[in-house]
Protein backbone atom coordinates (compact mmCIF):
# COMPACT_ATOMS: atom_id res chain seq x y z
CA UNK A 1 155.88 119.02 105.50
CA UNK A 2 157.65 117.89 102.73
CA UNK A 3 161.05 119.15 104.59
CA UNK A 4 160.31 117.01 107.21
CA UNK A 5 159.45 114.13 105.01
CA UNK A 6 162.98 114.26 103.13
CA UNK A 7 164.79 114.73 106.28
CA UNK A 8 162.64 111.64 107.56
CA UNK A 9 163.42 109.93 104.88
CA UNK A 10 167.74 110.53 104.68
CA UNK A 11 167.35 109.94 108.27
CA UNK A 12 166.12 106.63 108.18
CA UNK A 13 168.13 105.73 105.04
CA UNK A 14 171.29 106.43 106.82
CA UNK A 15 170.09 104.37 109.76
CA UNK A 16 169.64 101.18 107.23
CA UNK A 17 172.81 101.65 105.50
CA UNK A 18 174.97 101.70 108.75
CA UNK A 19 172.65 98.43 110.36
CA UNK A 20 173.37 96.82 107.00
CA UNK A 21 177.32 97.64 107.39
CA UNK A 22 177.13 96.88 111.23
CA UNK A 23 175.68 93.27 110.54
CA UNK A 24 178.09 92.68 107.56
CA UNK A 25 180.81 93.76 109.41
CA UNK A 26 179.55 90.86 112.40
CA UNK A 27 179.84 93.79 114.62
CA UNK A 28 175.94 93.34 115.22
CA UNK A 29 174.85 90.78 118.65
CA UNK A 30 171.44 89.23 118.33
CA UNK A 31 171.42 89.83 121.69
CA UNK A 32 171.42 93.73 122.01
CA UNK A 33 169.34 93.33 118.91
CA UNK A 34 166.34 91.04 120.48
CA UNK A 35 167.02 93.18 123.78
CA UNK A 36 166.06 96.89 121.83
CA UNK A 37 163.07 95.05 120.19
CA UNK A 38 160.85 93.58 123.53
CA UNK A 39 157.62 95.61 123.66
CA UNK A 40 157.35 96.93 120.43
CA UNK A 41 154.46 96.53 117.85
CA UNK A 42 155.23 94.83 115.38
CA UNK A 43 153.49 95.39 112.03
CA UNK A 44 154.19 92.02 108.92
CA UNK A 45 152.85 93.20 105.72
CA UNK A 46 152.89 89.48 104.01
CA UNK A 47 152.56 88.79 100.24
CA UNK A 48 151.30 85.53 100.44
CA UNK A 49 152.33 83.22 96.87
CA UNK A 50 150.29 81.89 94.25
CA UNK A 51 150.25 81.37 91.00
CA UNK A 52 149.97 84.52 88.57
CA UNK A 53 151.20 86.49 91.46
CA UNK A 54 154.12 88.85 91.14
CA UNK A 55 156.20 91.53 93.44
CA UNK A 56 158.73 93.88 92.38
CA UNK A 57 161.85 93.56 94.67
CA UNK A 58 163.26 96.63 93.46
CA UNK A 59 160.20 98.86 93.96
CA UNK A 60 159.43 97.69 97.02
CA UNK A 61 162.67 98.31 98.62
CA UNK A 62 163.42 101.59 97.07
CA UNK A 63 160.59 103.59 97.03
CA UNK A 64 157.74 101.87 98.92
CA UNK A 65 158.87 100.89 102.65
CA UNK A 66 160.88 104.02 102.25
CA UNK A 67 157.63 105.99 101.27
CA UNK A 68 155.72 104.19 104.33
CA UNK A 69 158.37 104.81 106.66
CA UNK A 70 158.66 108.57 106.36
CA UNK A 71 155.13 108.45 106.83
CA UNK A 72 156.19 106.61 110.39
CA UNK A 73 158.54 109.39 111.47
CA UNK A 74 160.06 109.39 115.00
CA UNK A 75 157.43 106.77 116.12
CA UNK A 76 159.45 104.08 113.87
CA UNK A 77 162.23 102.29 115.05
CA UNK A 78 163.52 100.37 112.41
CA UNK A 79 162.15 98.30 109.42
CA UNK A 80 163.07 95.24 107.63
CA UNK A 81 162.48 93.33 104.05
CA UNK A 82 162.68 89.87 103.56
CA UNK A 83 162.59 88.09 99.99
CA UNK A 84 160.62 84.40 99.93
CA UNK A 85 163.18 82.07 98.41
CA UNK A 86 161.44 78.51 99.67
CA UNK A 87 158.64 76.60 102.09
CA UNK A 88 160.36 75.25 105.31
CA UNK A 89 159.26 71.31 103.64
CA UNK A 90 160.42 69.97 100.68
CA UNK A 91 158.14 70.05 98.13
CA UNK A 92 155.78 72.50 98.89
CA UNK A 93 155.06 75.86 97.24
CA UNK A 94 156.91 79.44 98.65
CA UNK A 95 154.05 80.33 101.06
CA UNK A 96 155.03 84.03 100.95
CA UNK A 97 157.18 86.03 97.83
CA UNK A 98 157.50 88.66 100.64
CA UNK A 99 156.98 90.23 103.76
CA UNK A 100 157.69 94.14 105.26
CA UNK A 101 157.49 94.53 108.44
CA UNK A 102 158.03 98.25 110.79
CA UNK A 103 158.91 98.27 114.43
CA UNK A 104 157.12 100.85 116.22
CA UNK A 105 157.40 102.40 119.64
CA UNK A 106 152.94 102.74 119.50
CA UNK A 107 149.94 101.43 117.89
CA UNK A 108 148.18 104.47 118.31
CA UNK A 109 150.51 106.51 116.61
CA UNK A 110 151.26 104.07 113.88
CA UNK A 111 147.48 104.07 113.03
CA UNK A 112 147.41 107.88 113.48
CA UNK A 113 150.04 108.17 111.07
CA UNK A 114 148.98 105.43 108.27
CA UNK A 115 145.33 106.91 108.52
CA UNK A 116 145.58 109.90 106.37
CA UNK A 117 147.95 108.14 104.42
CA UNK A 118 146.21 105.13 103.59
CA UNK A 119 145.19 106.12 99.69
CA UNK A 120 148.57 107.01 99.07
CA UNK A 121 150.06 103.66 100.20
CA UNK A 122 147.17 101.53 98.26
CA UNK A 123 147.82 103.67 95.61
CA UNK A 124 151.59 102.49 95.27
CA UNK A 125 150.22 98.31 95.12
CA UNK A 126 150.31 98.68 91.46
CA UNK A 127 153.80 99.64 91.31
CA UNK A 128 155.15 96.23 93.07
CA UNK A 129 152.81 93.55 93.21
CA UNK A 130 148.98 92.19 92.19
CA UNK A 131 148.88 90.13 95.98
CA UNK A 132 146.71 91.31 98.40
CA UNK A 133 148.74 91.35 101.77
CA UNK A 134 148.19 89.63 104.89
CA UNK A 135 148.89 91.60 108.01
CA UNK A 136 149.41 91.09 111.22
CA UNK A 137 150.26 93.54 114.02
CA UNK A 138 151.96 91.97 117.25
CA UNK A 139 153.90 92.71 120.30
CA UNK A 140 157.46 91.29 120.57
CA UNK A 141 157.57 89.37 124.16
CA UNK A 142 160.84 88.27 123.43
């Protein structure tokens, strides 16, 4: 299990590392992009902003989506992280510091898979942030 877990885990790093070279090379094409993505679930963890609230960049990208996606295995498709930096109006407070979110071929088997892991996940909070996320799970039409 824990075999499978590593391999899972390299697996799915390597995929991120040659996305991230792909789209800084500009080789990447929204389109073919936007094409792959149409009828998967789509699950936003969101760290909504407030005062006394905190994250941990670092943590979150090293160990915890990485942690949550091996826990995904061939059901995930890809995963991204995106970093608040501002509101879209002037003026107004960063409405999220945050937000994960995993592409998944099935709802069932996403749930299957969090489910036993659920403790595990919660337990990792502590290690990036003192928000309580907001999340939504959707389809992509488009």
């Amino acid at each position: 299990m824990k075999l499978k877990l590593m391999l899972a885990f390299l697996l799915l790093t390597n995929c991120a590392i040659a996305f991230s070279q792909e789209k800084q090379s500009g080789k990447s094409k929204k389109q073919d992009i936007t094409a792959t993505e149409k009828g998967l679930i789509k699950i936003s963890i969101m760290y909504p902003y407030a005062e006394g609230k905190t994250f941990n960049m670092e943590h979150y990208e090293t160990k915890h989506m990485p942690m949550v996606a091996g826990f995904l295995g061939s059901n995930l498709v890809k995963y991204t992280i995106e970093k608040g930096l501002s509101s879209g109006i002037p003026n107004q407070p960063l409405p999220y510091m945050a937000i994960g979110t995993f592409y998944v071929k099935s709802l069932s088997e996403y749930q299957a898979s969090i489910a036993p892991n659920r403790d595990a996940i919660r337990a990792d909070f502590v290690n990036y942030t003192n928000a309580s996320p907001i999340i939504l799970v959707s389809e992509v039409v488009k």
